[in-house]
Protein backbone atom coordinates (compact mmCIF):
# COMPACT_ATOMS: atom_id res chain seq x y z
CA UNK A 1 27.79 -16.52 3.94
CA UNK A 2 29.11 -12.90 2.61
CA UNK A 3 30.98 -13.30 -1.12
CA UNK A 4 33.98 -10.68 -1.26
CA UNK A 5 34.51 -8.39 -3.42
CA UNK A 6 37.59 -6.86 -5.12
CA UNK A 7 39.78 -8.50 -2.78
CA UNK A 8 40.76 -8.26 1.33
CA UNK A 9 39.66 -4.48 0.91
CA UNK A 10 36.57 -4.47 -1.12
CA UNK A 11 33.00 -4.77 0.42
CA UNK A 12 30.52 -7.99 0.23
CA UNK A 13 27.56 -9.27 -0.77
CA UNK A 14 25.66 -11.22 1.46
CA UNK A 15 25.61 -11.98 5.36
CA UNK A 16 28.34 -12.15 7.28
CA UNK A 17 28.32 -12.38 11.10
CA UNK A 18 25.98 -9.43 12.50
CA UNK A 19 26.39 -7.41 9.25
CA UNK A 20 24.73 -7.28 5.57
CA UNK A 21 27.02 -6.42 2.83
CA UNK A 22 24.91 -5.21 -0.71
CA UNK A 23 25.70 -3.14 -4.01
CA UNK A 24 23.15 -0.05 -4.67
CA UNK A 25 23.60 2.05 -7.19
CA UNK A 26 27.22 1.24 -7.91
CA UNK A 27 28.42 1.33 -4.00
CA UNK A 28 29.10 -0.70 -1.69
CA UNK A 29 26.41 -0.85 1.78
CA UNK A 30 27.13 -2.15 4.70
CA UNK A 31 24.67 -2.52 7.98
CA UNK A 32 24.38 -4.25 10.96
CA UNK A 33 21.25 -7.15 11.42
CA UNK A 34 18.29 -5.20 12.32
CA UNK A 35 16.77 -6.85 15.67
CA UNK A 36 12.97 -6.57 16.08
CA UNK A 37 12.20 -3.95 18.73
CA UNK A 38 10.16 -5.77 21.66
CA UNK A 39 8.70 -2.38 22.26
CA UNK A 40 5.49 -1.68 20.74
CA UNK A 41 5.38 1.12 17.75
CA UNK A 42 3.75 4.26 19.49
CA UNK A 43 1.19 6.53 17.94
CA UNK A 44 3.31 8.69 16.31
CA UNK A 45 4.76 5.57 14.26
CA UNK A 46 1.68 4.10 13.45
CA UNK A 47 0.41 7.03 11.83
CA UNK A 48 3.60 7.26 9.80
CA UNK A 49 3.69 3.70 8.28
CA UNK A 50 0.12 4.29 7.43
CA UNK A 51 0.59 7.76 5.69
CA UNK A 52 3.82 5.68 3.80
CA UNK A 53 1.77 3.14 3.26
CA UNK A 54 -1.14 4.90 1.47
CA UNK A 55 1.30 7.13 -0.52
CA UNK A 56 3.15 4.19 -1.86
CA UNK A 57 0.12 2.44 -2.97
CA UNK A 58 -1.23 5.08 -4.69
CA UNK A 59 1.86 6.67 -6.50
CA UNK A 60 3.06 2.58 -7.21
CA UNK A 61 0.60 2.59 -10.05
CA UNK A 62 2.23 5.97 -12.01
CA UNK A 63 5.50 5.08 -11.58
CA UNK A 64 5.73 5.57 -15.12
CA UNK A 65 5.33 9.33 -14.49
CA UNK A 66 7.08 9.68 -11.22
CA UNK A 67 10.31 8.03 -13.28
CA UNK A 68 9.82 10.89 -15.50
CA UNK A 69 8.53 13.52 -13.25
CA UNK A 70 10.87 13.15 -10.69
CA UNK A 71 14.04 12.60 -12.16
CA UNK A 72 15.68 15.51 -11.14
CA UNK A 73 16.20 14.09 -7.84
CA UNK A 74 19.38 13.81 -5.30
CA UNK A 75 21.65 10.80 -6.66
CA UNK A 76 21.03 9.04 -3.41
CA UNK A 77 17.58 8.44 -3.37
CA UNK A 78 15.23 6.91 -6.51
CA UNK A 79 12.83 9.22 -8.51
CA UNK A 80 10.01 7.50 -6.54
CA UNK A 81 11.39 7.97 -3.05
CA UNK A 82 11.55 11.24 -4.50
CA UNK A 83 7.79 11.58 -5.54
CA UNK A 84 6.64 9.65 -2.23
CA UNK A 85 9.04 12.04 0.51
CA UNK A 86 7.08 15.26 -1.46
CA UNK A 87 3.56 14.33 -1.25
CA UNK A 88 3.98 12.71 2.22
CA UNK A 89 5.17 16.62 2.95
CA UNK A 90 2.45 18.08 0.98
CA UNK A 91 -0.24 15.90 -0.13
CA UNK A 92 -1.57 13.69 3.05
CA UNK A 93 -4.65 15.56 5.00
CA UNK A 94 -6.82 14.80 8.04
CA UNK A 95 -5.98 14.02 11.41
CA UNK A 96 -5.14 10.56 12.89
CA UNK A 97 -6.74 8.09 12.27
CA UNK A 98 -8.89 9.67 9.32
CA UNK A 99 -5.80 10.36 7.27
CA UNK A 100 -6.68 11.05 3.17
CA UNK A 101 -4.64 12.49 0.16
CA UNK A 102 -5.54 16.38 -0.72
CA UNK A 103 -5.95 15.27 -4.40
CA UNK A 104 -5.51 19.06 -5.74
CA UNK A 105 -1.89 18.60 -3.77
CA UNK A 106 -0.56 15.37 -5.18
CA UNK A 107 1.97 15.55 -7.33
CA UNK A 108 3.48 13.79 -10.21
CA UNK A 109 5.92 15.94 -11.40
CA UNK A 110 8.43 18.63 -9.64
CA UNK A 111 10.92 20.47 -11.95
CA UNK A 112 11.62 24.23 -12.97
CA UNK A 113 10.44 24.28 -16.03
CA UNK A 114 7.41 26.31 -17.16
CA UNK A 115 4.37 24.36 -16.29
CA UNK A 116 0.47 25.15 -18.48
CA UNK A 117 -0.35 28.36 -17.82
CA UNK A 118 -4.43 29.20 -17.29
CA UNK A 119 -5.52 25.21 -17.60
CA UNK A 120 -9.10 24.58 -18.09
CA UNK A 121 -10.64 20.95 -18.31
CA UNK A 122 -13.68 20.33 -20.25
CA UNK A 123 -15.95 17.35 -19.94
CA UNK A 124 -17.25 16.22 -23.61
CA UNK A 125 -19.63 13.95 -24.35
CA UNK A 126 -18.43 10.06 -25.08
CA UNK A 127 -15.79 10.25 -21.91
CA UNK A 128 -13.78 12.92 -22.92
CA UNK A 129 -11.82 15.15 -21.70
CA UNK A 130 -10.33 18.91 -23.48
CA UNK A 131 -7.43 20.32 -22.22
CA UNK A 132 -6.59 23.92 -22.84
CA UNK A 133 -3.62 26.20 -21.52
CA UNK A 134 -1.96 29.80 -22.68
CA UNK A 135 0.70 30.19 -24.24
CA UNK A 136 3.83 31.28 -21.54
CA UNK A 137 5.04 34.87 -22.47
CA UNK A 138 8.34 33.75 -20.73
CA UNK A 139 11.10 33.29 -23.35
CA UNK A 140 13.87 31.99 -21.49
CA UNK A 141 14.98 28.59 -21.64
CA UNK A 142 12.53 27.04 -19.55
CA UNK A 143 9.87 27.01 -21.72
CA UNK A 144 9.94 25.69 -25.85
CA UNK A 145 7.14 24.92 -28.21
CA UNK A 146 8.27 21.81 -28.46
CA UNK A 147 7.78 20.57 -24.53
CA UNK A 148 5.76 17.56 -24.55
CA UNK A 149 2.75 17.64 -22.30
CA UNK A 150 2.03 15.17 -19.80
CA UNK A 151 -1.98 14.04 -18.24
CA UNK A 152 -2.71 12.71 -15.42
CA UNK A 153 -6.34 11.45 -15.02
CA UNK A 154 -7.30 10.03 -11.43
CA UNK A 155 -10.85 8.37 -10.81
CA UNK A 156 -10.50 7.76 -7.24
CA UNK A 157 -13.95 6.03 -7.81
CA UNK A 158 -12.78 3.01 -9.44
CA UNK A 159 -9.13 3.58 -8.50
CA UNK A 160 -7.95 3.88 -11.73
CA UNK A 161 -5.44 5.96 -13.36
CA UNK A 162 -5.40 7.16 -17.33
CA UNK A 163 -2.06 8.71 -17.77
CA UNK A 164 -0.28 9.85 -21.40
CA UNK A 165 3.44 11.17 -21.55
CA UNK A 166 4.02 13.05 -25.26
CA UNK A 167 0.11 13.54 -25.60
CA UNK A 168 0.45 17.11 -27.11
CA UNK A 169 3.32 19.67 -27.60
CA UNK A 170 3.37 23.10 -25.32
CA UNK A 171 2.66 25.05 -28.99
CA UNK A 172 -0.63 22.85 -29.62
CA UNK A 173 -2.70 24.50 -26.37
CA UNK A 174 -5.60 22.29 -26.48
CA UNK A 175 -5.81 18.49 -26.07
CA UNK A 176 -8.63 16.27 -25.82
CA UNK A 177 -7.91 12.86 -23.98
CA UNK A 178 -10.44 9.81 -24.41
CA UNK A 179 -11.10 8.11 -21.09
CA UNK A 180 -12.80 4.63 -20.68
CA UNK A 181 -16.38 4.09 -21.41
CA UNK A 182 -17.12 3.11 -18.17
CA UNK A 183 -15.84 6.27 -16.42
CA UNK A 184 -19.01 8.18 -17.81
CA UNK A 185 -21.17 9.37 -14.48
CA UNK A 186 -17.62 9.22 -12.12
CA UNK A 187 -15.93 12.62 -11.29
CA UNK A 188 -11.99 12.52 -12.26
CA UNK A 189 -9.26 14.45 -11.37
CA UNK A 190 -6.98 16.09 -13.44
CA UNK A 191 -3.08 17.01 -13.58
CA UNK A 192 -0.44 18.53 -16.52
CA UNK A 193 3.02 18.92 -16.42
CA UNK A 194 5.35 19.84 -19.37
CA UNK A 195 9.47 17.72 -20.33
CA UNK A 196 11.45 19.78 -21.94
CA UNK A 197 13.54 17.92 -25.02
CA UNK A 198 16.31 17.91 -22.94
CA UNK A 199 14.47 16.01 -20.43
CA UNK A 200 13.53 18.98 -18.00
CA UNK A 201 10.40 18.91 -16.34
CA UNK A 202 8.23 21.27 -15.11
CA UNK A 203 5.24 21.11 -11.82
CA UNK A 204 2.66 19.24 -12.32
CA UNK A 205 -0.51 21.35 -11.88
CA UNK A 206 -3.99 20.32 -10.52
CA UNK A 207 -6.37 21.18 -13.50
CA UNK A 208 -9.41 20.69 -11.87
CA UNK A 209 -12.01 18.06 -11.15
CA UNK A 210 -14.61 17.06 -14.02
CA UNK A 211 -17.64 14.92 -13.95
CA UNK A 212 -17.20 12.55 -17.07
CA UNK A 213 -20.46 12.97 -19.63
């Protein structure tokens, strides 16, 4: 049964008859009962819910960056659906079925600010990782000293993400992240992106792969 709301003319939550009434994001939805299709899903389709579903899985454990990343989004869609429409464009390789992500093309971050300029990564020894990036000559207002920088470390090993979201400001231009013990012997991948104080963001870059020491 569908519950009305603000009176005769409002919408509804709920089910009523062949249509679902629900609030998102402050507005009223309405759509018809969706009646499973007797046909069976063609190629095309299959390869699409499995490209979805190995974008989702994999960008479900940053969300924490993607809410920050990909903020700057269109008001009808969530900063995830966001982050998981870009690098189903741009990140998924291979041809069906062998379908992988192109790690230097994932993406955590999209935004206009000034990203690190001339990133190295450095292996250290005891699982750590140095960061080190120029200084941007650019002195307009998408870049400040005070942008926060933003790591991404993937071990696609072990499946495991290290991720740190005001590790260093833009002005500091070297930053050395500790990783897990255990990661010593895997290779990780590596990604930066700077937010602005005002909440801009800029592209998050691929810094490289590094073999952890």
């Amino acid at each position: 049964m569908g519950i009305q709301l603000k009176g005769p003319f409002g919408g509804f939550s709920g089910k009523t008859g062949g249509l679902i009434g629900a609030i998102s994001k402050g507005r009223s939805i309405i759509t018809s009962l969706h009646t499973p299709s007797s046909k069976a899903p063609t190629k095309k389709q299959i390869d699409q819910r499995f490209k979805f579903g190995m974008v989702t899985t994999l960008l479900a454990y940053i969300s924490d960056l993607i809410d920050i990343g990909f903020q700057e989004h269109k008001v009808s869609e969530s900063a995830m659906n966001a982050a998981v429409a870009y690098n189903l464009k741009y990140a998924v390789t291979g041809v069906s079925p062998d379908f992988s992500i192109n790690l230097p093309q994932l993406s955590f971050s999209r935004g206009k600010l000034i990203g690190p300029k001339s990133v190295t990564a450095e292996a250290l020894a005891g699982a750590k990782v140095k960061f080190s990036w120029t200084a941007s000559e650019d002195v307009r207002k998408l870049t400040n000293p005070a942008d926060s920088l933003m790591i991404m470390v993937y071990n696609s090993e072990k499946t495991e993400f290290i991720t740190s979201i005001n590790a260093a400001s833009r002005s500091a231009l070297t930053y050395t992240i500790q990783l897990p013990v255990d990661f010593t012997g895997d290779e990780v991948h590596t990604y930066l992106a700077f937010v602005g104080i005002e909440g801009k963001v800029s592209d998050s870059i691929y810094a490289g792969a590094v073999s952890i020491i």
